[in-house]
N, C-alpha and C. Protein backbone atom coordinates (compact mmCIF):
# COMPACT_ATOMS: atom_id res chain seq x y z
N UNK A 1 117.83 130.21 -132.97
CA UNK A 1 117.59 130.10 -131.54
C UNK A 1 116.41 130.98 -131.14
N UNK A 2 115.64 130.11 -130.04
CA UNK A 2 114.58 131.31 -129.67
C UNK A 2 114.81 131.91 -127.70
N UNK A 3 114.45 133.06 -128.01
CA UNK A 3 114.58 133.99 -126.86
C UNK A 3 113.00 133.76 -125.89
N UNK A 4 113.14 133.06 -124.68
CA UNK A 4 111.76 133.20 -124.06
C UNK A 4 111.81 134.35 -123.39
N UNK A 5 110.83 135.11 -122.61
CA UNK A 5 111.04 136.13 -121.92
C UNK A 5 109.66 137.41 -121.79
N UNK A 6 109.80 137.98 -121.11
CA UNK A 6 108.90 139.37 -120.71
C UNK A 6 109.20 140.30 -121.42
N UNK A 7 108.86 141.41 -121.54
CA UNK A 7 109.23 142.79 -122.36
C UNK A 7 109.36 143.86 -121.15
N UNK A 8 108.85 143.12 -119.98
CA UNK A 8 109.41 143.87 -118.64
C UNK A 8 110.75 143.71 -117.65
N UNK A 9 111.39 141.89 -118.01
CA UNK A 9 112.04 141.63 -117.29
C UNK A 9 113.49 142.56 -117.77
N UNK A 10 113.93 142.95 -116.98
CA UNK A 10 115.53 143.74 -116.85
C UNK A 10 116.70 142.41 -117.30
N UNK A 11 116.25 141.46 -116.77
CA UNK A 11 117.10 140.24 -117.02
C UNK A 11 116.68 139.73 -118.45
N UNK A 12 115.75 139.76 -118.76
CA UNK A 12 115.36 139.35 -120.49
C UNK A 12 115.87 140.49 -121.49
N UNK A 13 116.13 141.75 -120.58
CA UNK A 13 116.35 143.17 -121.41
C UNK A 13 118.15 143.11 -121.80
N UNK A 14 118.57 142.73 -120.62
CA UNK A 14 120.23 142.51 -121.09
C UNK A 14 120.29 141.55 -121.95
N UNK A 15 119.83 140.64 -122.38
CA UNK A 15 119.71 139.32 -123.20
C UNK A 15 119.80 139.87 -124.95
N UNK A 16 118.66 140.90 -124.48
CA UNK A 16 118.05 141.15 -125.88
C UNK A 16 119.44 142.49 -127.00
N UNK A 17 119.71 142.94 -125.59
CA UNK A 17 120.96 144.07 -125.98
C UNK A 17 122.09 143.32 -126.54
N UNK A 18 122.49 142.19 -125.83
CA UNK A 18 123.44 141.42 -126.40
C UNK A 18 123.64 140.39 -127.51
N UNK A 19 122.21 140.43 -127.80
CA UNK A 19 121.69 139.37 -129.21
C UNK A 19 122.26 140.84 -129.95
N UNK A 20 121.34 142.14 -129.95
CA UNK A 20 121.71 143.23 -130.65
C UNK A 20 122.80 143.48 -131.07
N UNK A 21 123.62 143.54 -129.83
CA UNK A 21 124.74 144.46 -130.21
C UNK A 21 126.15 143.20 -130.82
N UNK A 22 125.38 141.94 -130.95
CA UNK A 22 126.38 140.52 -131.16
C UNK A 22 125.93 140.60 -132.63
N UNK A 23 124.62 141.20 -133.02
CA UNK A 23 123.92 140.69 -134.45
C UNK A 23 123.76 139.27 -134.16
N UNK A 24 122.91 138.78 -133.72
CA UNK A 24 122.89 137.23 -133.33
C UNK A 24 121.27 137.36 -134.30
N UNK A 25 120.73 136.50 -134.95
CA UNK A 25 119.63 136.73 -134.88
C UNK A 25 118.82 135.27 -134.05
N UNK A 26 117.48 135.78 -134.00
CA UNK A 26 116.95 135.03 -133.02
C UNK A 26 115.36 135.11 -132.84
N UNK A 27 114.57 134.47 -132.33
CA UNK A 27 113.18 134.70 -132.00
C UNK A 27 112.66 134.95 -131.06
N UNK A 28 112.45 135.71 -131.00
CA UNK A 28 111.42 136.04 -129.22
C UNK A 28 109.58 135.60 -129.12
N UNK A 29 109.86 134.91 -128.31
CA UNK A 29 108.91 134.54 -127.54
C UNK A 29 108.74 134.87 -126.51
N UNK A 30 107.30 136.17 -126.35
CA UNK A 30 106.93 137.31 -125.31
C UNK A 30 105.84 136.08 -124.29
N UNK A 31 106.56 135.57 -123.22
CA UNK A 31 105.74 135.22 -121.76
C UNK A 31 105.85 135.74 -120.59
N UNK A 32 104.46 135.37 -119.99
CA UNK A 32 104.65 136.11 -118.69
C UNK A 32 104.66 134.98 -117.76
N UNK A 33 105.71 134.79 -117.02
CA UNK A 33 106.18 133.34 -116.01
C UNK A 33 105.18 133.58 -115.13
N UNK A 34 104.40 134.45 -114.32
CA UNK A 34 103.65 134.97 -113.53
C UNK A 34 102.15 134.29 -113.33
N UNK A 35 101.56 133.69 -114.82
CA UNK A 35 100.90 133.45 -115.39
C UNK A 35 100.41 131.65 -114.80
N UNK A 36 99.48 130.98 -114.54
CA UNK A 36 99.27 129.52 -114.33
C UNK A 36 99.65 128.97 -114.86
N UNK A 37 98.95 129.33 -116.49
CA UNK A 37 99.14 128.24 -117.22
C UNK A 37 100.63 128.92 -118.69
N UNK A 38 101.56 129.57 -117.72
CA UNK A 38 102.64 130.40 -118.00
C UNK A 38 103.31 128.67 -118.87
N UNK A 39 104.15 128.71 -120.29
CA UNK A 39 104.75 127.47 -120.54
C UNK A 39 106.51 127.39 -120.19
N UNK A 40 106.54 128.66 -119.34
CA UNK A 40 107.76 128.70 -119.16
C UNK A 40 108.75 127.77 -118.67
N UNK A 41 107.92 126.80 -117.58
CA UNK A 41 108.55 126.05 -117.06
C UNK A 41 108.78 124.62 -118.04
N UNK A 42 108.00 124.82 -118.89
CA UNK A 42 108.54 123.62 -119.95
C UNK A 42 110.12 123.75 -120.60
N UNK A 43 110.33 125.23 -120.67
CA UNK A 43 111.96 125.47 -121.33
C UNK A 43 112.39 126.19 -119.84
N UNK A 44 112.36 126.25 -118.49
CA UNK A 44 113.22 126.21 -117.62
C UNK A 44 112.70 125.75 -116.45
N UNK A 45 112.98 124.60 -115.35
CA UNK A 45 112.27 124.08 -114.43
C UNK A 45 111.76 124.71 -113.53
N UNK A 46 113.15 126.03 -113.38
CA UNK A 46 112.40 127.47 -111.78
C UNK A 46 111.58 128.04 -112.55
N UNK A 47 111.02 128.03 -113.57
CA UNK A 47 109.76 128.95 -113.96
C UNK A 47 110.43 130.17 -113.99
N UNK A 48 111.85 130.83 -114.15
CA UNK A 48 111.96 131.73 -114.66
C UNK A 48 112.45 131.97 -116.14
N UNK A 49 112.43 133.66 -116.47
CA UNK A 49 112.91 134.22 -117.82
C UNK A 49 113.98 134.87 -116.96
N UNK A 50 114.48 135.02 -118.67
CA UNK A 50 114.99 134.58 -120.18
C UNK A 50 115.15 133.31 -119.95
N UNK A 51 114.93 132.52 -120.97
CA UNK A 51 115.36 131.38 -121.66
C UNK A 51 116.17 131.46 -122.84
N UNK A 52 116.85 130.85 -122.96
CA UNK A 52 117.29 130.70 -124.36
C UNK A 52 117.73 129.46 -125.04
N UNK A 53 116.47 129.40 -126.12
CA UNK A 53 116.30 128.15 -126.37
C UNK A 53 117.27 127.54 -127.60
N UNK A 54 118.24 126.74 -127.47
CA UNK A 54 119.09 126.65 -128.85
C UNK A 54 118.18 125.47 -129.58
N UNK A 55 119.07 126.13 -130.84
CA UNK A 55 118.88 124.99 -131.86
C UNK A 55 118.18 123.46 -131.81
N UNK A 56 118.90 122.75 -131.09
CA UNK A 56 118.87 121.80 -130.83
C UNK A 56 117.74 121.51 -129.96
N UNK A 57 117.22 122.43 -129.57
CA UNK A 57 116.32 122.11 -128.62
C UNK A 57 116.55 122.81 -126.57
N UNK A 58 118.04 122.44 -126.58
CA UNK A 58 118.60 122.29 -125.42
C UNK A 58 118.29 124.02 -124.50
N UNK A 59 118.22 124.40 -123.54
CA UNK A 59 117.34 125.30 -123.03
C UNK A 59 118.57 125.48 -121.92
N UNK A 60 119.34 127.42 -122.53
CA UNK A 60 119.83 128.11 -121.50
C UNK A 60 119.27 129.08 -120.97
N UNK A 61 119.56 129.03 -119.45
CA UNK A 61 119.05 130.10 -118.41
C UNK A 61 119.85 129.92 -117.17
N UNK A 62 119.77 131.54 -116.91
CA UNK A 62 120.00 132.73 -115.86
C UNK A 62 120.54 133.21 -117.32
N UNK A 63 120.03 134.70 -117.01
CA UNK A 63 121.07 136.13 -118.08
C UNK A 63 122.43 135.55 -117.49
N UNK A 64 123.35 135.34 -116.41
CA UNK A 64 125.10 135.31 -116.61
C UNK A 64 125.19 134.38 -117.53
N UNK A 65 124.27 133.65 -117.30
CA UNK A 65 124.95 131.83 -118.53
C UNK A 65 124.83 132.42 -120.10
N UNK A 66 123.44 132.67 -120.56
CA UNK A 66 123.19 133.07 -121.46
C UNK A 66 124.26 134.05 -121.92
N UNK A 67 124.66 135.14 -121.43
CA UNK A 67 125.22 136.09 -122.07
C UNK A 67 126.99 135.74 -122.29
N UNK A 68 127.16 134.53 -120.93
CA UNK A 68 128.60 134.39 -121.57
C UNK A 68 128.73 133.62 -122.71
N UNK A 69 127.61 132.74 -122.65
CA UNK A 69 127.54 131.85 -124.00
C UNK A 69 127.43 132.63 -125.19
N UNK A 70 126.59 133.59 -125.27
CA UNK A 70 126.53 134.78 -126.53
C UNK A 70 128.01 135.37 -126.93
N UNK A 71 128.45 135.48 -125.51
CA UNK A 71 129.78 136.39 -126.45
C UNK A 71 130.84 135.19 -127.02
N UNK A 72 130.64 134.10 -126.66
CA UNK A 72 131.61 133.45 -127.08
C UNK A 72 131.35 132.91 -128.11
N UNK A 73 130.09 132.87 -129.11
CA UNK A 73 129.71 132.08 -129.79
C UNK A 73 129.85 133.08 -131.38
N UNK A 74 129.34 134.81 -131.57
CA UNK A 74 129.66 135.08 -132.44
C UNK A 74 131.12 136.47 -131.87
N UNK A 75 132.03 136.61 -132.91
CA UNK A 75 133.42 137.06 -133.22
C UNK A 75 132.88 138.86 -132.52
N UNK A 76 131.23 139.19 -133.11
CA UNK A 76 131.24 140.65 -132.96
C UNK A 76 130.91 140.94 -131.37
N UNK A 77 131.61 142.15 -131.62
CA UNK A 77 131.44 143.14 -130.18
C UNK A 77 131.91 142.37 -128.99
N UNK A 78 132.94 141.93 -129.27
CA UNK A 78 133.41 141.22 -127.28
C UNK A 78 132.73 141.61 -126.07
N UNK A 79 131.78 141.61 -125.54
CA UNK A 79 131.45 142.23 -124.51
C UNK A 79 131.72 141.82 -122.86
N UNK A 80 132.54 140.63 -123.11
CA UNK A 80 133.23 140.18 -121.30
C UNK A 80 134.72 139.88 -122.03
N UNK A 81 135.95 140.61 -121.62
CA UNK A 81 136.88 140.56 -121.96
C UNK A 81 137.84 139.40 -121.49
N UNK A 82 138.77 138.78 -122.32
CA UNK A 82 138.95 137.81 -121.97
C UNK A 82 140.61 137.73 -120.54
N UNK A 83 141.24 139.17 -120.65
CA UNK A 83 142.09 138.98 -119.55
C UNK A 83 141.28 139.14 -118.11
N UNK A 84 141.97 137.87 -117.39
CA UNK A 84 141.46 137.77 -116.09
C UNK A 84 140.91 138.72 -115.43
N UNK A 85 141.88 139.54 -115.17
CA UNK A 85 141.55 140.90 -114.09
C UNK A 85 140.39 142.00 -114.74
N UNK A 86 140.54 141.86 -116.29
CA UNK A 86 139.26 142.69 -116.85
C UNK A 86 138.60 142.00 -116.38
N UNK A 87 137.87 140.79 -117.04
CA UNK A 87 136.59 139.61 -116.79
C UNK A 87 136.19 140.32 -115.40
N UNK A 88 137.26 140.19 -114.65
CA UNK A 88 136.27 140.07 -113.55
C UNK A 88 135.98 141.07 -112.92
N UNK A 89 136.37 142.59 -113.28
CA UNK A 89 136.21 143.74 -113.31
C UNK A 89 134.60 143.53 -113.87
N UNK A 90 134.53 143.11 -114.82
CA UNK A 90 133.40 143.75 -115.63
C UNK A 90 132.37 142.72 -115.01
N UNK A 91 132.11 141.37 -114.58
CA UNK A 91 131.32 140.25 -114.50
C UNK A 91 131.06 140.79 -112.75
N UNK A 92 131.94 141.15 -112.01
CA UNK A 92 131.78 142.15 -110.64
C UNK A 92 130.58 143.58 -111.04
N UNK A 93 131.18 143.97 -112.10
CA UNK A 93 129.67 145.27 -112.15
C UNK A 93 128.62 144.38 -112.35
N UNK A 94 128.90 143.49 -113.37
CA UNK A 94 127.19 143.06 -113.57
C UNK A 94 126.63 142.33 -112.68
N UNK A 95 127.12 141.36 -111.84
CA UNK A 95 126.68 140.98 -110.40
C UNK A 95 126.33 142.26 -109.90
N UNK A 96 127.06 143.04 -109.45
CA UNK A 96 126.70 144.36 -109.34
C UNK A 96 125.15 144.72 -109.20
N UNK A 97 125.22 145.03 -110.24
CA UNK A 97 123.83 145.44 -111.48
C UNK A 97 122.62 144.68 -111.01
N UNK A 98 122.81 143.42 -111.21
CA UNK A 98 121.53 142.45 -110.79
C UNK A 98 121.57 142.24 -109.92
N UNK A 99 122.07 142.59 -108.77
CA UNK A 99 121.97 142.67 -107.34
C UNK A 99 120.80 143.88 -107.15
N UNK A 100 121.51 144.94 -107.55
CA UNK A 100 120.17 146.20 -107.84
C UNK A 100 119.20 145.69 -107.83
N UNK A 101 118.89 145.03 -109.28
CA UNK A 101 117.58 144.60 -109.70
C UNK A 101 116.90 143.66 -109.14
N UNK A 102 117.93 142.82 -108.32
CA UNK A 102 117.12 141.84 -107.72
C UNK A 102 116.33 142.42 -106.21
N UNK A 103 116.68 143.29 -105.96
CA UNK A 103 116.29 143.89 -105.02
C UNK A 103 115.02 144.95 -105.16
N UNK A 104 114.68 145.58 -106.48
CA UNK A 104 114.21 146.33 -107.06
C UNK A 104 112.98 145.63 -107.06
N UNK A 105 113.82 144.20 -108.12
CA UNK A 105 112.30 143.35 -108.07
C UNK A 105 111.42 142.85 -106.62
N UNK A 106 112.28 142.29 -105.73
CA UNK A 106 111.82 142.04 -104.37
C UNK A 106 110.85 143.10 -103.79
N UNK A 107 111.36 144.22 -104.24
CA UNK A 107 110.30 145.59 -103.45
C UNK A 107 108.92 145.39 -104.28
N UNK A 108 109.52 145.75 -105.84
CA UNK A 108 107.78 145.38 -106.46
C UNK A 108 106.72 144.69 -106.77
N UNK A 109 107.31 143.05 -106.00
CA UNK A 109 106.46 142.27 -106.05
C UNK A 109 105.96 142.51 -104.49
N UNK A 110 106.88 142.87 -103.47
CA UNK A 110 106.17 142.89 -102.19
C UNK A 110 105.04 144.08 -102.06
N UNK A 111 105.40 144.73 -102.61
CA UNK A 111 104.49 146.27 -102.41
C UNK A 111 103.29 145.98 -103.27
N UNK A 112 103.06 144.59 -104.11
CA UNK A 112 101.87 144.17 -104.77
C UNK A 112 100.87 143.56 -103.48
N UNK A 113 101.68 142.68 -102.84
CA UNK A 113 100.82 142.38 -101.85
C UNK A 113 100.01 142.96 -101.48
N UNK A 114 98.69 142.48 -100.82
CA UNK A 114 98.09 143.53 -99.61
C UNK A 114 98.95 143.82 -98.47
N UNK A 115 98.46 145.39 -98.20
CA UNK A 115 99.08 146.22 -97.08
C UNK A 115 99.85 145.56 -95.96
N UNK A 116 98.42 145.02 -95.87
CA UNK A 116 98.79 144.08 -93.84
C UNK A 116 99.58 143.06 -94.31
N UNK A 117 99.79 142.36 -95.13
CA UNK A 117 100.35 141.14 -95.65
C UNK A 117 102.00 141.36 -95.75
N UNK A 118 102.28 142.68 -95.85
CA UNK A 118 103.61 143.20 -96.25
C UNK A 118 104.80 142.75 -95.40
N UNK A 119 106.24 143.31 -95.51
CA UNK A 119 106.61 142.97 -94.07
C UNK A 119 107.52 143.89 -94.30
N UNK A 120 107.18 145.29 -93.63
CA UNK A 120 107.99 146.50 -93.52
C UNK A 120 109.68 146.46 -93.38
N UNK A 121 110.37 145.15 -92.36
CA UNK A 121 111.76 144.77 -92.57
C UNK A 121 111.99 144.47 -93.81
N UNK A 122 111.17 143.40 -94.38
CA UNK A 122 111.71 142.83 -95.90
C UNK A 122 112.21 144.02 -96.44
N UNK A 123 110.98 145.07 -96.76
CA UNK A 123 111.21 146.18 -97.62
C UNK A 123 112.38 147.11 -97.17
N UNK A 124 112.40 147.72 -96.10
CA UNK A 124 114.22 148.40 -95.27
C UNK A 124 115.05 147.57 -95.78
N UNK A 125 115.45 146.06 -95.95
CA UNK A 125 116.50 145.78 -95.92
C UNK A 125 116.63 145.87 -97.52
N UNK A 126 115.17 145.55 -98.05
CA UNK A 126 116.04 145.39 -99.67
C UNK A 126 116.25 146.89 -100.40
N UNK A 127 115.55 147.96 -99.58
CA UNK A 127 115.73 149.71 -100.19
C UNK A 127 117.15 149.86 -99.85
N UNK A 128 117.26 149.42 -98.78
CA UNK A 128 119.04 149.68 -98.03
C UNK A 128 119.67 148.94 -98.98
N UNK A 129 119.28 148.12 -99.62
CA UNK A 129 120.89 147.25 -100.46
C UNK A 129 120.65 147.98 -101.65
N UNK A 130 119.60 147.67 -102.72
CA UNK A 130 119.09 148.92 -103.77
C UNK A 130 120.27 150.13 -103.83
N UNK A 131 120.03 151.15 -102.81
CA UNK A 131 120.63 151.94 -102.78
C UNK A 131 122.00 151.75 -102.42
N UNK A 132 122.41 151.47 -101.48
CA UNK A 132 123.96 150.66 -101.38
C UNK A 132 124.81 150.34 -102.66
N UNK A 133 123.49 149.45 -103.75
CA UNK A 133 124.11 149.09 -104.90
C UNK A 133 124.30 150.55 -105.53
N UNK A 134 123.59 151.23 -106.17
CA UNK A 134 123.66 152.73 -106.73
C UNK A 134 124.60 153.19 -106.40
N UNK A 135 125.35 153.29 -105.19
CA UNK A 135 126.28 154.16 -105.05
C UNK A 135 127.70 153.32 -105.18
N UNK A 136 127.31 152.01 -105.33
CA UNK A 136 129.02 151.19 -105.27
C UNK A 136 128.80 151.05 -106.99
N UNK A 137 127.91 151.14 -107.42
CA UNK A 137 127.60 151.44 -109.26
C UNK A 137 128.29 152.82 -109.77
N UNK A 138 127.83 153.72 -109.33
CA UNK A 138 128.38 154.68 -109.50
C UNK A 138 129.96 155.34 -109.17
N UNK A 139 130.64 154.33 -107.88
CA UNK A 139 131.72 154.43 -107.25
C UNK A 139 132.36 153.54 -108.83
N UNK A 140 132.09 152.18 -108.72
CA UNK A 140 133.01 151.66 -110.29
C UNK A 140 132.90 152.65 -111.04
N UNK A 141 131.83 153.35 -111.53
CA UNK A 141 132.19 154.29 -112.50
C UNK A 141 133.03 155.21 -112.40
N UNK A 142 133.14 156.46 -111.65
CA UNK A 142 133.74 157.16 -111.79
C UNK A 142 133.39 158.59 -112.60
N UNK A 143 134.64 158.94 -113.17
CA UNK A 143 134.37 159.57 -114.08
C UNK A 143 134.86 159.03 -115.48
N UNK A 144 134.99 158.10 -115.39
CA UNK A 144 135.43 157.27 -116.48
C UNK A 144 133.88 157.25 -117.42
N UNK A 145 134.05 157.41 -119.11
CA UNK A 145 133.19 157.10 -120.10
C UNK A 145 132.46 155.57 -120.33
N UNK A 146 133.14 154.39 -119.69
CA UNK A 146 132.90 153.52 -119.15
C UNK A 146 133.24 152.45 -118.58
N UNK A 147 132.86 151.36 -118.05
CA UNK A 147 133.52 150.99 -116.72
C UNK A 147 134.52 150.19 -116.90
N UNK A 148 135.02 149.56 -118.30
CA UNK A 148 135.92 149.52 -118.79
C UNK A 148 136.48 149.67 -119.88
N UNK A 149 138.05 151.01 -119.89
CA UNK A 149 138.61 151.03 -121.36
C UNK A 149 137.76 152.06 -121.98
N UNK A 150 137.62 152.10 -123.44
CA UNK A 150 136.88 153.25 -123.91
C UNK A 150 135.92 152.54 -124.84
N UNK A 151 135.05 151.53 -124.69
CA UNK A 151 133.85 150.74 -124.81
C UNK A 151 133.37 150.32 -124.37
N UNK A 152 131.91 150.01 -124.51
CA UNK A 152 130.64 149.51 -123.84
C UNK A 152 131.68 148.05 -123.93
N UNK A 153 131.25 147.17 -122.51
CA UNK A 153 131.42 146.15 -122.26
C UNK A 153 129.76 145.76 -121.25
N UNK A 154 129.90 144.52 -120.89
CA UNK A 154 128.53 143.91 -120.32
C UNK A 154 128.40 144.96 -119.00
N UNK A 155 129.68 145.35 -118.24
CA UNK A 155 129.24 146.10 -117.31
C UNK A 155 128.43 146.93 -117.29
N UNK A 156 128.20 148.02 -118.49
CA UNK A 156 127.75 149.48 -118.95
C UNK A 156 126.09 148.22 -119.51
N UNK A 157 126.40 147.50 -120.12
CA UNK A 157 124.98 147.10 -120.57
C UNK A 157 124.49 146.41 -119.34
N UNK A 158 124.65 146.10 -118.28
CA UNK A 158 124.03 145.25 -117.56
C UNK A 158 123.50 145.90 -116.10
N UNK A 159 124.36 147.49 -116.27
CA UNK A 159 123.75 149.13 -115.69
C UNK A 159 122.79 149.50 -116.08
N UNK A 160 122.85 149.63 -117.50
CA UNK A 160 121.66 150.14 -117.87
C UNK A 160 120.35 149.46 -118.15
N UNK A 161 120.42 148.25 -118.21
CA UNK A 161 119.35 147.32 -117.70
C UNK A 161 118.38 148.03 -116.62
N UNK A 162 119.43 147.62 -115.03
CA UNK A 162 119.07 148.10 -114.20
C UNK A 162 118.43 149.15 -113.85
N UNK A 163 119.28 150.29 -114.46
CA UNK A 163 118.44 151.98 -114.07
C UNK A 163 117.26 152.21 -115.35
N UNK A 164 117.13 151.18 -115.99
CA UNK A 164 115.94 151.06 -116.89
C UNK A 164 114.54 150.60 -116.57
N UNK A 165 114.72 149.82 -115.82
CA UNK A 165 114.10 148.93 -114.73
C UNK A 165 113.68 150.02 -113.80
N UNK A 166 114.69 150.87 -112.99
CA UNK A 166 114.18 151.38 -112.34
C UNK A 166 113.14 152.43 -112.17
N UNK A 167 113.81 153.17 -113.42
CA UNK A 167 112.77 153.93 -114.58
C UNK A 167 111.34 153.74 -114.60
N UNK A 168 111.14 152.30 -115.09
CA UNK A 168 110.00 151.60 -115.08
C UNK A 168 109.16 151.25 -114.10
N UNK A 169 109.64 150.94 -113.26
CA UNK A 169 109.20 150.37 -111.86
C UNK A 169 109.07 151.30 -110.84
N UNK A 170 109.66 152.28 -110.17
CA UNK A 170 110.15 153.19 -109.42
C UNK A 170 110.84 154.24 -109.73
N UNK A 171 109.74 155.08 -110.50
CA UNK A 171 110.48 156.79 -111.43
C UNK A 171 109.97 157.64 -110.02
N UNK A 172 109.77 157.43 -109.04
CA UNK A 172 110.07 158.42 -107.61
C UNK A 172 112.03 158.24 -107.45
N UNK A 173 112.39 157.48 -107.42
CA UNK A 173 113.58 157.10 -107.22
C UNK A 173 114.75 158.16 -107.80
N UNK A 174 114.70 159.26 -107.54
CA UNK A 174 116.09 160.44 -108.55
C UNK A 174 117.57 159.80 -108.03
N UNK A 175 117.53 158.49 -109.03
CA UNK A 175 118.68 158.26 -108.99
C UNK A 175 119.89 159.27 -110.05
N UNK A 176 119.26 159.87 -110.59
CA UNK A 176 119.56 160.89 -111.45
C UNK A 176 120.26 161.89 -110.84
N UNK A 177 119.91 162.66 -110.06
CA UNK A 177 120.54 163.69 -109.79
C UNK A 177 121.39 163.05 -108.61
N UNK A 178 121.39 162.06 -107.67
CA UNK A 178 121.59 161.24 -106.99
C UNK A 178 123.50 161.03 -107.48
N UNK A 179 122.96 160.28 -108.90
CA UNK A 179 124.37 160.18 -109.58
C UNK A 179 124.38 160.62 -110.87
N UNK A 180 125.03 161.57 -111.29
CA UNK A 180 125.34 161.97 -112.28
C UNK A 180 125.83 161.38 -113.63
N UNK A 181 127.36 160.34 -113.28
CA UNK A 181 127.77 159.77 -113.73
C UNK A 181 127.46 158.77 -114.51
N UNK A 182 126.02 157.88 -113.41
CA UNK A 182 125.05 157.17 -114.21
C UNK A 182 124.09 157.44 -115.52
N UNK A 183 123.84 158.64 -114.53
CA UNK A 183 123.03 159.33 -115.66
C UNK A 183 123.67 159.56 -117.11
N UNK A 184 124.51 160.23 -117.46
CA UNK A 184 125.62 160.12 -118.30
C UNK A 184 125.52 159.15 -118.95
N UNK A 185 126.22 157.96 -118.37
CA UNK A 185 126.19 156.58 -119.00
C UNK A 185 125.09 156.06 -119.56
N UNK A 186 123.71 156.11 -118.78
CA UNK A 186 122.27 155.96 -119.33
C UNK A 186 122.39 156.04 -120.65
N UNK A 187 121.92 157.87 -120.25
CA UNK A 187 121.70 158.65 -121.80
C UNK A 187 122.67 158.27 -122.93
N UNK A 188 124.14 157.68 -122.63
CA UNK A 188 124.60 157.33 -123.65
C UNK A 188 124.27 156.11 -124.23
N UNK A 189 124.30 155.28 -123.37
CA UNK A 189 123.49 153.87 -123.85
C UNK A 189 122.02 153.95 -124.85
N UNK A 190 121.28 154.84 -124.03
CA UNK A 190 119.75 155.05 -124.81
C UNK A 190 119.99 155.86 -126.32
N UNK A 191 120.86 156.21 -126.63
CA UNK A 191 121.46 156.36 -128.01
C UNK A 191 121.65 155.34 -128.96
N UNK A 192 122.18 153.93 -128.26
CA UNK A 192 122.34 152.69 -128.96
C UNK A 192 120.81 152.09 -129.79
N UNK A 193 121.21 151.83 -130.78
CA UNK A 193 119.83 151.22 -131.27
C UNK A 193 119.25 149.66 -130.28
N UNK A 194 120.72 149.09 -129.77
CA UNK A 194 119.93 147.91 -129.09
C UNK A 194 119.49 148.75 -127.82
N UNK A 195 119.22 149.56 -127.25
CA UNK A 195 118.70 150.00 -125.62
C UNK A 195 117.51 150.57 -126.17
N UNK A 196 117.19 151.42 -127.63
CA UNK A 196 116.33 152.11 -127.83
C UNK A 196 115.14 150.74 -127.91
N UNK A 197 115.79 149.98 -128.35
CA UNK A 197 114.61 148.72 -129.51
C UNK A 197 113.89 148.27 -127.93
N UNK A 198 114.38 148.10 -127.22
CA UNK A 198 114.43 147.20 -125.84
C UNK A 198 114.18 147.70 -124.55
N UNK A 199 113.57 148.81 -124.65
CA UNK A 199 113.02 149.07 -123.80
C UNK A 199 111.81 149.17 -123.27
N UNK A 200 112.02 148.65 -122.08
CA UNK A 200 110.23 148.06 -121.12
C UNK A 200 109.45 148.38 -120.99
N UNK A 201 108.21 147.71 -121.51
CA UNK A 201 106.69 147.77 -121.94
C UNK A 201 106.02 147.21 -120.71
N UNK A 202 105.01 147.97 -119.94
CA UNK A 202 103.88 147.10 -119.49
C UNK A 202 102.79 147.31 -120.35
């Protein structure tokens, strides 16, 4: 199977953790959707990444599709658990999570614009949810080692996506001292060989 995607996108970055930490192997193919003559939209019609292109040809996308299809396909590392009330414990953080990011992203493509072009509400409302998310991220956590049980599940990988991203994009942001707990969780993740391999390049 081949992996389409950015080496910046947060959403291509959870993809790549879960090929990792599944042992899936796979091919990456580094695009930038951003691009005119970008071929992304040949393996997904919205012109976005990740893709993931199977075997056969046949072409999955959004990271939720992709990644539930990953865990169900090889035996290692369960990473969305299969009792109800877990699942949706954990598939709630990662909505979660990419709520962050989708908001993250919204700021850094607007703040590309020119100045006058901007629209100062857009940006309030999506810093206000951003942060909103951080602290209902950090509220699931707790003081718990992680957000569910005593293993990484998609929740903890689909966090650290996010505050990876943010890292990248917006290192004014001390979400760090902000939340502790996160932080914690981070640094433990960035220990993993799949967070070390996979982390975002401009």
């Amino acid at each position: 199977m081949k992996l389409v995607t950015s080496l910046t996108s947060p959403y291509g970055r959870k993809v790549r953790v879960v090929l990792a930490e599944k042992k899936i192997p796979f091919q990456l193919q580094i695009e930038d959707p951003w691009r005119p003559d970008s071929p992304v939209s040949d393996f997904n019609p919205l012109g976005k990444v990740p893709v993931l292109v199977l075997e056969d040809g046949e072409s999955v996308f959004d990271s939720r599709v992709i990644v539930e299809y990953l865990d169900h396909i090889s035996p290692v590392s369960h990473l969305i658990p299969g009792e109800p009330k877990s699942r949706m414990m954990v598939r709630g953080v990662e909505a979660l999570a990419d709520g962050v990011t989708d908001s993250a992203v919204a700021i850094f493509y607007e703040k590309k614009r020119p100045a006058d072009k901007q629209s100062a509400d857009w940006l309030t409302m999506q810093e206000k949810t951003l942060f909103r998310g951080l602290e209902a991220l950090s509220e699931a956590l707790g003081e718990k080692p992680w957000y569910l049980g005593n293993s990484m599940t998609l929740a903890d990988v689909a966090c650290g996506c996010t505050l990876g991203y943010l890292n990248l994009r917006f290192p004014e942001i001390d979400w760090r001292d902000a939340h502790p707990n996160l932080a914690k969780l981070f640094d433990k993740l960035m220990a993993r060989a799949s967070f070390k391999e996979t982390v975002p390049v401009v």
